[in-house]
Protein backbone atom coordinates (compact mmCIF):
# COMPACT_ATOMS: atom_id res chain seq x y z
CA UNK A 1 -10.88 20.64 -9.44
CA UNK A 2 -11.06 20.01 -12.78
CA UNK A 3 -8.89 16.97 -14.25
CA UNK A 4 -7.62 18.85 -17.43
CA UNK A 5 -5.26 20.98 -14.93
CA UNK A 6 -4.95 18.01 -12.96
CA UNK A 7 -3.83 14.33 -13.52
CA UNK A 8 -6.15 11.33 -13.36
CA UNK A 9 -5.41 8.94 -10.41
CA UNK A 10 -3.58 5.45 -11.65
CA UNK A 11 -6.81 3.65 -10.83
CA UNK A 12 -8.84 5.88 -13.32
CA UNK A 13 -6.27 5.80 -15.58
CA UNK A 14 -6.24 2.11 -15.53
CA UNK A 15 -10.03 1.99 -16.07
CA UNK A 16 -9.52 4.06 -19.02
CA UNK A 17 -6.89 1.76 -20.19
CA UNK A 18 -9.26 -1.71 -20.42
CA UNK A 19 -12.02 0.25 -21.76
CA UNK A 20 -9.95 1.79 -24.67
CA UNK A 21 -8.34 -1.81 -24.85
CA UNK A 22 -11.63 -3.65 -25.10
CA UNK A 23 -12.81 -1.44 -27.38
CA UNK A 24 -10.51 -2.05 -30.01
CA UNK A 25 -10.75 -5.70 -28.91
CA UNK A 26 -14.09 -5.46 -30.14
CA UNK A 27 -13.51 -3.13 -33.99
CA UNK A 28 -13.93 -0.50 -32.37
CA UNK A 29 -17.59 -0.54 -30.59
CA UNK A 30 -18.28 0.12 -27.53
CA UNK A 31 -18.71 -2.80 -24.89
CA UNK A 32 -19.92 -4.13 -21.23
CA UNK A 33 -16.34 -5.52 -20.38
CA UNK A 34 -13.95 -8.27 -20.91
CA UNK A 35 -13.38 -9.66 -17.68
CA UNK A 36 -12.88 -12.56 -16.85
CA UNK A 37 -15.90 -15.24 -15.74
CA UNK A 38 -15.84 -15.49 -12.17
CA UNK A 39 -13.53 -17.31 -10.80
CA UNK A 40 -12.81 -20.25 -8.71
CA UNK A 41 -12.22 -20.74 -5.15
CA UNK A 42 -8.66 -20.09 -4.70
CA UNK A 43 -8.17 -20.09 -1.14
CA UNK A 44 -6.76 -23.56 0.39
CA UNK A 45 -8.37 -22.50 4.03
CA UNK A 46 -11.40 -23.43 5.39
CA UNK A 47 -13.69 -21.14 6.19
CA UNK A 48 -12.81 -21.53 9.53
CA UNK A 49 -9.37 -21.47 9.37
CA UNK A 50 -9.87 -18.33 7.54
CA UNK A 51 -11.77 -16.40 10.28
CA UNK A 52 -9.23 -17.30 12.97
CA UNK A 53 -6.38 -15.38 11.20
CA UNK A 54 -8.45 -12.36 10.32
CA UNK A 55 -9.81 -12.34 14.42
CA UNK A 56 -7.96 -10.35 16.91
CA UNK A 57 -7.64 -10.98 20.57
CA UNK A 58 -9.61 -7.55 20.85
CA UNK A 59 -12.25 -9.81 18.42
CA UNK A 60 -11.42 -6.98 15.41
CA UNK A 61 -11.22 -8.07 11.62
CA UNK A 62 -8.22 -7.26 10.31
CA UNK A 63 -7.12 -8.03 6.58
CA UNK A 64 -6.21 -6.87 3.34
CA UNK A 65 -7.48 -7.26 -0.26
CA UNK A 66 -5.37 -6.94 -3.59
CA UNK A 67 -7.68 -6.06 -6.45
CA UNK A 68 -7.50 -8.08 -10.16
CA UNK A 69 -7.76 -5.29 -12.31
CA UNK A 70 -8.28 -7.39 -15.23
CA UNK A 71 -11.66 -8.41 -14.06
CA UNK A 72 -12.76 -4.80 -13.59
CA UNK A 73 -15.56 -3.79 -15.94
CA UNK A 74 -17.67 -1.06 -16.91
CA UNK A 75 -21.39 -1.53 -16.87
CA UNK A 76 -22.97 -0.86 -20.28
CA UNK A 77 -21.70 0.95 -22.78
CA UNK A 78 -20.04 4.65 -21.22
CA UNK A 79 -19.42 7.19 -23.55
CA UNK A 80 -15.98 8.55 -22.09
CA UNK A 81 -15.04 12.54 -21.55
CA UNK A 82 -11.50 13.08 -20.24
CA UNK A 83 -10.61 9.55 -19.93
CA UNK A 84 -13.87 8.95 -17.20
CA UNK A 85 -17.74 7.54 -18.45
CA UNK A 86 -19.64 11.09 -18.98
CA UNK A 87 -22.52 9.57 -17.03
CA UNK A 88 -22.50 7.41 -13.38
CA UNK A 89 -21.92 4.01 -14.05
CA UNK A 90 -22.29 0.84 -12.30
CA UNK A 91 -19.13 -1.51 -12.08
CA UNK A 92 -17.62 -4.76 -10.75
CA UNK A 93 -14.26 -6.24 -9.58
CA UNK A 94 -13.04 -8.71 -7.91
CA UNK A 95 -9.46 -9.74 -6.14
CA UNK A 96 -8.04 -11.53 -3.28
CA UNK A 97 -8.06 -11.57 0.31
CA UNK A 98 -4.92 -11.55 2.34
CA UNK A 99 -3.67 -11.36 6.16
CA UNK A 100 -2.93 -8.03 7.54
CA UNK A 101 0.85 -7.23 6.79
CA UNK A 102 1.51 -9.05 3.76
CA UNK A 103 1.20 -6.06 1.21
CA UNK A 104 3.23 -3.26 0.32
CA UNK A 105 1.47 -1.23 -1.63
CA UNK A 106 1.96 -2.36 -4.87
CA UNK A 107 2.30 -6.15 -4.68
CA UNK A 108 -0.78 -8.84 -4.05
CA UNK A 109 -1.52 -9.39 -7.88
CA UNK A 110 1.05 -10.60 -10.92
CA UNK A 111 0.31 -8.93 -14.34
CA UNK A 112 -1.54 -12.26 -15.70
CA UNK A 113 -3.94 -11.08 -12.98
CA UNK A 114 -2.68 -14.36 -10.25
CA UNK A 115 -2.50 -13.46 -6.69
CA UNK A 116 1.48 -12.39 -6.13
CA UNK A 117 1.02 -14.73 -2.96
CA UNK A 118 -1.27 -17.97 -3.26
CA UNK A 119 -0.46 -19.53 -0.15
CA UNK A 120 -1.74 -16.93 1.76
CA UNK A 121 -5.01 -16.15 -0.08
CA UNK A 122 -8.23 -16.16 2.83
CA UNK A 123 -10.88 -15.84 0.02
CA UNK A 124 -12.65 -13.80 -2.10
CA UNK A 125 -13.08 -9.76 -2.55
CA UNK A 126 -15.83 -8.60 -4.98
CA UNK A 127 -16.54 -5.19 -5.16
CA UNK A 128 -19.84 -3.93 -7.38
CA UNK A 129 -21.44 -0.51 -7.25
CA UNK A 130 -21.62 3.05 -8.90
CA UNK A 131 -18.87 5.49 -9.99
CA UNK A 132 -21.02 8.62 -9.26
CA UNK A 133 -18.10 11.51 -9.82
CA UNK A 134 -19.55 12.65 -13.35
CA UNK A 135 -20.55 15.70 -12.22
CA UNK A 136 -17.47 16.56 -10.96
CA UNK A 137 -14.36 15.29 -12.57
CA UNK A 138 -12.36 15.61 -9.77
CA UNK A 139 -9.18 14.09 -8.75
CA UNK A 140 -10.97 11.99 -6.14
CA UNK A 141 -13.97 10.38 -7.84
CA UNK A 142 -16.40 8.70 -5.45
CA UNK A 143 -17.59 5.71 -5.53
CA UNK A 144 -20.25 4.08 -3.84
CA UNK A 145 -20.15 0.09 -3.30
CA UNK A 146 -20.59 -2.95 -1.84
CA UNK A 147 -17.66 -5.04 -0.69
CA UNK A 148 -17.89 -8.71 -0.57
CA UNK A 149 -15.25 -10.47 1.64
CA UNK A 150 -15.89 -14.05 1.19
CA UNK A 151 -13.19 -15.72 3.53
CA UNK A 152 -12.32 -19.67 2.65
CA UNK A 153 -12.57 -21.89 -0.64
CA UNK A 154 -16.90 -22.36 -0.27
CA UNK A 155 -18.96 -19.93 -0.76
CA UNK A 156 -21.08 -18.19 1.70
CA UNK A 157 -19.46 -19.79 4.65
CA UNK A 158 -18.27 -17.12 6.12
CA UNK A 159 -19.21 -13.94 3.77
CA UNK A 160 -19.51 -9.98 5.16
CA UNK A 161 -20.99 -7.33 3.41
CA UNK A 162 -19.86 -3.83 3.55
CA UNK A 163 -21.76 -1.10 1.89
CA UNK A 164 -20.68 3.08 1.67
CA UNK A 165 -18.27 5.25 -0.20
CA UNK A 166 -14.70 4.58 -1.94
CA UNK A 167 -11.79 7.14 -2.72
CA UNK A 168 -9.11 6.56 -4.96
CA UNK A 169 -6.60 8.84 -2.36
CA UNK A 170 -3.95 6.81 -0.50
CA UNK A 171 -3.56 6.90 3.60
CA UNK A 172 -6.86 8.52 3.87
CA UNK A 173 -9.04 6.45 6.04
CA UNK A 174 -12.62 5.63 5.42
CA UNK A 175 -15.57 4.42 7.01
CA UNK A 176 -18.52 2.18 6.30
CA UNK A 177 -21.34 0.17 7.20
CA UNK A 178 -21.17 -3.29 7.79
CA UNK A 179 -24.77 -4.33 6.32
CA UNK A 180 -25.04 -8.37 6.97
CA UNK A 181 -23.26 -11.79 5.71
CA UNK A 182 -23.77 -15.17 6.44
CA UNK A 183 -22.87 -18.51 7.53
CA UNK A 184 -20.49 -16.66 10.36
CA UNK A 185 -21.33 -13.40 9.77
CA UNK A 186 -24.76 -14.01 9.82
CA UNK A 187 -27.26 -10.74 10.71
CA UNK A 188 -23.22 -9.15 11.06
CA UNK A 189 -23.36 -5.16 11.66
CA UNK A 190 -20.75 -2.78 12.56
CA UNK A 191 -17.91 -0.21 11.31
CA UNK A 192 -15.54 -1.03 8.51
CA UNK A 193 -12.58 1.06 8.00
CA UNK A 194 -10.27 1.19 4.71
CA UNK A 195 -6.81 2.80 3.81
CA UNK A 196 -5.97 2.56 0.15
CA UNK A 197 -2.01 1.68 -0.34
CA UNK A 198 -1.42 1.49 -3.29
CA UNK A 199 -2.05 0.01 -6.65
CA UNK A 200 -0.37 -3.17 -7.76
CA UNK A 201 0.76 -4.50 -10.88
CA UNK A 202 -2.46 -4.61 -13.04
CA UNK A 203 -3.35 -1.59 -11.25
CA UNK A 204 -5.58 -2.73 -9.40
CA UNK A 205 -6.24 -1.24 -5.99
CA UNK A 206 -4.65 -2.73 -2.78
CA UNK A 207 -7.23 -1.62 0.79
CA UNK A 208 -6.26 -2.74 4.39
CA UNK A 209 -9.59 -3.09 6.53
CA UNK A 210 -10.21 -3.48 10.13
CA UNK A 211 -14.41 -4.58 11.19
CA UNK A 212 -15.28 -3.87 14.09
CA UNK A 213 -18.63 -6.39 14.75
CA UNK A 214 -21.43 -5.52 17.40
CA UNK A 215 -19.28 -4.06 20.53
CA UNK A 216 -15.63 -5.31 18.88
């Protein structure tokens, strides 16, 4: 359905909103992004540590991530049509990984882009891939990424990759591939699923996930 008879999700909205913003940032030209650099560690767990209270008993992953919006950017330099990049477009984010049950829905990230929560942060979240809805300009764009969970302060010590699609829909769950990782998660494969709940205050998304690994 088209999106002039029908609103534009917050998340889209929000994209719109730093790209307009960094445009002017900029006199007016377009840009790649103003996000952040990378950041820092900011989990105070081990790796370890980390893993244990993401394991079930049942030995399923279960966590949540709360996504910095201020670190999302564009890739290149999108000519925008109704708010959305008129071609697909590569992207990356990034946010913070929390224990199942600690969001809401809209909580996880303060406006400065800080996570809402710092004692409780497991690690990393990066999320890079395509927006590939340009043909379509539907309410529900897809998206096709790669999530990296990174869980603990060092890199790599315990890091999953998931790769498939993304929806901007709430309560809809999705599946995807577990493709690999290391240190841990080394040669990991399996089923992730995702429920979007919400979108915190930089409007950012916030995902609950449960990984199933080998015969979990």
């Amino acid at each position: 359905m088209s999106t002039k008879t029908r609103s534009l999700s917050p998340r889209l909205v929000a994209v719109f909103a730093v790209v307009a913003v960094a445009a002017v940032t900029l006199v007016g030209h377009p840009v790649h992004g103003t996000a952040k650099s990378s950041a820092a560690a900011v989990s105070t767990f081990s790796a370890d540590d980390a893993v244990k209270l993401v394991t079930g008993k049942d030995g399923v992953l279960r966590f949540e991530t709360a996504e910095d919006h201020t670190r999302y950017v564009w890739a290149g330099n999108p000519p925008l049509a109704d708010g959305l990049p008129a071609g697909d477009t590569a992207f990356i984010t990034q946010g913070y990984i929390y224990p199942a049950g600690t969001l809401k829905g809209t909580d996880g990230v303060l406006p400065d882009g800080s996570p809402e929560f710092p004692d409780k942060v497991l690690g990393q979240w990066t999320c890079t891939g395509w927006w590939v809805g340009a043909g379509e300009r539907s309410e529900t764009a897809p998206w096709i990424s790669t999530h990296v969970f990174n869980f603990g302060a060092a890199p790599g010590k315990a890091m999953l990759l998931t790769t498939g699609y993304d929806v901007d829909d709430l309560v809809i769950p999705i599946d995807r591939a577990v493709t690999g990782g290391s240190g841990t998660y080394a040669g990991a494969r399996g089923v992730q699923t995702e429920v979007n709940l919400g979108y915190n205050a930089t409007n950012g998304i916030n995902i609950t996930y449960e990984i199933r690994l080998g015969g979990a």
